[in-house]
Protein backbone atom coordinates (compact mmCIF):
# COMPACT_ATOMS: atom_id res chain seq x y z
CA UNK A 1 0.00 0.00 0.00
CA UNK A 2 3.01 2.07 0.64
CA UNK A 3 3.96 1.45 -2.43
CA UNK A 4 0.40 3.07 -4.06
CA UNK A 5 0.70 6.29 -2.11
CA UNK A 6 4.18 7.39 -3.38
CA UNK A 7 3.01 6.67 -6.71
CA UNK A 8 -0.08 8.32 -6.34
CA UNK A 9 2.19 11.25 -4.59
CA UNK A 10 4.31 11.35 -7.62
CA UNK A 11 1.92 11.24 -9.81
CA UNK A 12 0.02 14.41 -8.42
CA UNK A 13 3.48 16.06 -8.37
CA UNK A 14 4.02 15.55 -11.98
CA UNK A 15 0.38 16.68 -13.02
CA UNK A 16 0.78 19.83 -11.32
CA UNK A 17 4.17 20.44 -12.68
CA UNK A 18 2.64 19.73 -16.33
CA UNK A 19 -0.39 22.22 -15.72
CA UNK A 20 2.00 25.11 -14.18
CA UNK A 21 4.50 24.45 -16.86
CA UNK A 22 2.38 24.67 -19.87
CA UNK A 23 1.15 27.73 -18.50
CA UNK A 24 3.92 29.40 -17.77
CA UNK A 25 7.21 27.86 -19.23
CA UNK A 26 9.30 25.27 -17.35
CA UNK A 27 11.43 28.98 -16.05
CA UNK A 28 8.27 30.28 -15.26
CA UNK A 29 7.64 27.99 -12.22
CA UNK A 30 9.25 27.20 -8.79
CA UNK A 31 9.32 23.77 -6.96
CA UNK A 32 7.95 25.48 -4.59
CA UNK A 33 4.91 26.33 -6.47
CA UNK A 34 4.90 23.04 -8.14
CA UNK A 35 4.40 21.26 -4.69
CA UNK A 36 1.73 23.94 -3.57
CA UNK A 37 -0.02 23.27 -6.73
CA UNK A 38 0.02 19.59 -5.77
CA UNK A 39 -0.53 20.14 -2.11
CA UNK A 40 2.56 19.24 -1.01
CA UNK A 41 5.64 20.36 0.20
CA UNK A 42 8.63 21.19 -1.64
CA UNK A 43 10.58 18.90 0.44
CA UNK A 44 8.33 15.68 -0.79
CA UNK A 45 8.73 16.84 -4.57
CA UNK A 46 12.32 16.65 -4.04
CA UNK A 47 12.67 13.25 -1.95
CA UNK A 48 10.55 11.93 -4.88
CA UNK A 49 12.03 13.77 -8.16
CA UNK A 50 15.35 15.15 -6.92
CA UNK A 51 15.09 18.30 -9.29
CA UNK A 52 12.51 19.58 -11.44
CA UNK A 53 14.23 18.56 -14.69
CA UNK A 54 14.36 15.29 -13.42
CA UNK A 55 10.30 15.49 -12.33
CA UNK A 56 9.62 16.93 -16.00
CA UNK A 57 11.75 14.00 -17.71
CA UNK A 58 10.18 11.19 -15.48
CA UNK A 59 6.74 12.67 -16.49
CA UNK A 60 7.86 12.02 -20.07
CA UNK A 61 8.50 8.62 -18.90
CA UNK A 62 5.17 7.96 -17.06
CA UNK A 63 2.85 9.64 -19.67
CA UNK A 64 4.47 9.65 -23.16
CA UNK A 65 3.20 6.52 -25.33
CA UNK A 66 5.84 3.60 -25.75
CA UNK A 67 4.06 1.40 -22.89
CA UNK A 68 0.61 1.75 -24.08
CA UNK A 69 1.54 1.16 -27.60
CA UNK A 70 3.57 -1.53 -27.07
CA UNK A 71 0.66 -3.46 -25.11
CA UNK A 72 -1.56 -2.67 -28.08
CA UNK A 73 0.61 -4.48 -29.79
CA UNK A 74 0.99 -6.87 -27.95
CA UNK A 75 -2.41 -8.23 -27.55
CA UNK A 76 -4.99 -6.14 -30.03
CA UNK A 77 -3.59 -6.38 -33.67
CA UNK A 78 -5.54 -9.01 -35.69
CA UNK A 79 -2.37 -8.87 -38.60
CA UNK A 80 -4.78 -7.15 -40.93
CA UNK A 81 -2.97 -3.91 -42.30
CA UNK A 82 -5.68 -1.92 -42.50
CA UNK A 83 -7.27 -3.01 -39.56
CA UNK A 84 -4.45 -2.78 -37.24
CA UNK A 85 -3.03 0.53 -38.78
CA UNK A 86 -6.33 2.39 -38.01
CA UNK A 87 -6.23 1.05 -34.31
CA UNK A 88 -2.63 1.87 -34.19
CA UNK A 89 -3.51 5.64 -35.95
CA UNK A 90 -5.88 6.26 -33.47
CA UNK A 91 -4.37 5.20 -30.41
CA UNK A 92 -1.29 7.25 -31.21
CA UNK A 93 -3.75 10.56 -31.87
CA UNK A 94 -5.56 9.87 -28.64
CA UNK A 95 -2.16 9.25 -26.77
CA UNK A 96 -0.23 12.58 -28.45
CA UNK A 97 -3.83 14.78 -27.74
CA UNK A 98 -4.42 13.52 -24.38
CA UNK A 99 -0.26 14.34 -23.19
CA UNK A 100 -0.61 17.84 -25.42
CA UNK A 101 0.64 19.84 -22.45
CA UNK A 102 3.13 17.98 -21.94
CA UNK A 103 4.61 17.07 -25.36
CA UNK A 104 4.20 20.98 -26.01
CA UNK A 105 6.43 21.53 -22.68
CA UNK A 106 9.07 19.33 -24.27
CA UNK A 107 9.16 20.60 -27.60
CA UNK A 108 9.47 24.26 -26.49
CA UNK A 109 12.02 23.19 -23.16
CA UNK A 110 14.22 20.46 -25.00
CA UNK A 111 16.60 23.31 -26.58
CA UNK A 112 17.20 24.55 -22.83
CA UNK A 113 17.54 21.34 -21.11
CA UNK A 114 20.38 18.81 -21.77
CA UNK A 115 18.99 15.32 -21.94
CA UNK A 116 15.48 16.43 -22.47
CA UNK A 117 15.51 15.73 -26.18
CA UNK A 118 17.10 12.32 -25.49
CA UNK A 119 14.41 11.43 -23.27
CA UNK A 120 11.90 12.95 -25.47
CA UNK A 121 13.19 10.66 -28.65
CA UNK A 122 13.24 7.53 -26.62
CA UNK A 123 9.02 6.90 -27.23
CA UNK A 124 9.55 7.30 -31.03
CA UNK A 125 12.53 5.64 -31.04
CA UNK A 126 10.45 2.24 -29.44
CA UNK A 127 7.54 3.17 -31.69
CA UNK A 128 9.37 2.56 -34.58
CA UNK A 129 10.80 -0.79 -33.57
CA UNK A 130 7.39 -2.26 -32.75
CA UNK A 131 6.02 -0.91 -35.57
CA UNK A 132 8.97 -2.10 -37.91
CA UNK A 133 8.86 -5.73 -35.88
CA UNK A 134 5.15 -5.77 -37.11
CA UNK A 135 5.94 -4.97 -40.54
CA UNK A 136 8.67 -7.37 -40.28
CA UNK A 137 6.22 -10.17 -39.49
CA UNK A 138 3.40 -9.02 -41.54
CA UNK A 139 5.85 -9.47 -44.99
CA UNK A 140 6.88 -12.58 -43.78
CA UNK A 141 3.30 -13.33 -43.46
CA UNK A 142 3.31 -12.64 -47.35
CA UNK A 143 0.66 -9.76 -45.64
CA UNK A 144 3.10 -6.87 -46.68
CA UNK A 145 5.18 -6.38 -49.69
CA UNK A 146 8.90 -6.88 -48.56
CA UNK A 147 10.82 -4.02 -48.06
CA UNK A 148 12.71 -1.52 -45.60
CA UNK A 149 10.47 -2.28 -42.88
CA UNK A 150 12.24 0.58 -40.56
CA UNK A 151 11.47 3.09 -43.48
CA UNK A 152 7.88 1.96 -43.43
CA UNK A 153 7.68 2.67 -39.76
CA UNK A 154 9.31 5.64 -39.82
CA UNK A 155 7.13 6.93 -42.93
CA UNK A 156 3.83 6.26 -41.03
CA UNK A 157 4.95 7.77 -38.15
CA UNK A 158 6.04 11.06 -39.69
CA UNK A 159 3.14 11.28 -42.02
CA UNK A 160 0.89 11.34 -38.35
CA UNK A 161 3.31 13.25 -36.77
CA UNK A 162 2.91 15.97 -38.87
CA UNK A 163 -0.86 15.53 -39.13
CA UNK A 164 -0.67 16.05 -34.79
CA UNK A 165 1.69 18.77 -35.08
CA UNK A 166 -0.88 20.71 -37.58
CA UNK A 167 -3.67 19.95 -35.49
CA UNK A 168 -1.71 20.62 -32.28
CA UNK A 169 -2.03 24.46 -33.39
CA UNK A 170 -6.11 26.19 -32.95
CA UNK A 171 -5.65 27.53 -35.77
CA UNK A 172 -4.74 24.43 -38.25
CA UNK A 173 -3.73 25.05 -41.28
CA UNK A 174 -5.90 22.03 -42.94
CA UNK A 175 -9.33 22.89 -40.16
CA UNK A 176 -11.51 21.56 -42.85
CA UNK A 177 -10.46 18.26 -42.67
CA UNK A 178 -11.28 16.20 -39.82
CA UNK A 179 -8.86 14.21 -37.86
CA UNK A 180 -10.55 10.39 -38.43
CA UNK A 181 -11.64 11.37 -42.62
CA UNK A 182 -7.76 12.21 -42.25
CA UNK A 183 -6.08 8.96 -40.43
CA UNK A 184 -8.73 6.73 -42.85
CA UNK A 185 -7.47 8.09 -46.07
CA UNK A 186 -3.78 7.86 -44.42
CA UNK A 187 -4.62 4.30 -43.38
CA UNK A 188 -6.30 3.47 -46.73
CA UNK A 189 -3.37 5.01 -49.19
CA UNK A 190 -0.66 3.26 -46.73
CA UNK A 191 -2.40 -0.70 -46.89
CA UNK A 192 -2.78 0.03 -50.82
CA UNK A 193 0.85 0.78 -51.23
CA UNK A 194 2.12 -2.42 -49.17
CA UNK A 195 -0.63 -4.86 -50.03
CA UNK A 196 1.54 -7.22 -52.46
């Protein structure tokens, strides 16, 4: 139970940290406020975290994407490319939009930080292994025409990328188009191109 409550301590830290520092820059807040924010004292932020790069970088740990992709890997794909690229497309959208704050934090803070951007890279990074392992086995599967199956991985993953980082803006530069009519057609185009 111990166990739980430090989590569940650490966890509050980090959310408060995430809201202050999307607000207001990662400069822009104490550790002192941070803790306040979290109801806390500064002292418990820093017997969990040790500094508050380290509390923003183990928030990128806890509540970036590689885990929860990697079990929807691991026990939802059916090894139908179109099906499991949609499920894959989506969870990925609803991963990025739900950690917004957070990923915006790191892509504003990464220049100023050293190790940031290392930490930041390590969720792609595992994204496109799994993603290149199921590629992998899908043209040995005779599912998927046999190619560069990092390239393929990295090509999906850039082409949504850069749909998020449009729509990560309120003012996106392709509003008219909604976010699912956009990952179908992505889904659809990709699963033409590597159907054999």
């Amino acid at each position: 139970m111990n166990g739980n409550r430090k989590q569940d301590t650490s966890v509050k830290i980090m959310i408060a940290a995430i809201e202050l520092m999307a607000e207001r820059g990662y400069n822009g807040v104490s550790t002192q406020e941070i803790a306040d924010a979290a109801g806390l004292s500064e002292k418990t932020l820093f017997r969990h975290f040790g500094s508050k790069q380290n509390l923003l970088e183990t928030a990128f740990d806890r509540f970036h994407y590689a885990e929860e992709m990697r079990s929807l890997f691991e026990g939802k794909l059916v090894f139908d490319l179109s099906q499991d690229l949609l499920l894959i497309s989506r969870k990925y959208h609803e991963i990025m939009n739900h950690n917004r704050k957070l990923i915006q934090i790191g892509m504003k803070e990464q220049v100023n930080l050293p190790g940031l951007h290392e930490k930041m890279q390590k969720h792609p990074q595992q994204l496109r292994k799994i993603l290149s392992d199921y590629l992998r086995v899908m043209s040995e599967k005779g599912k998927v025409i046999t190619a560069n199956p990092e390239l393929q991985a990295l090509s999906f993953m850039m082409m949504h990328f850069g749909a998020y980082m449009n729509d990560i803006e309120s003012s996106a530069d392709f509003s008219s188009i909604s976010l699912d009519d956009f990952i179908k057609e992505s889904v659809k185009i990709f699963t033409m191109a590597l159907t054999p």
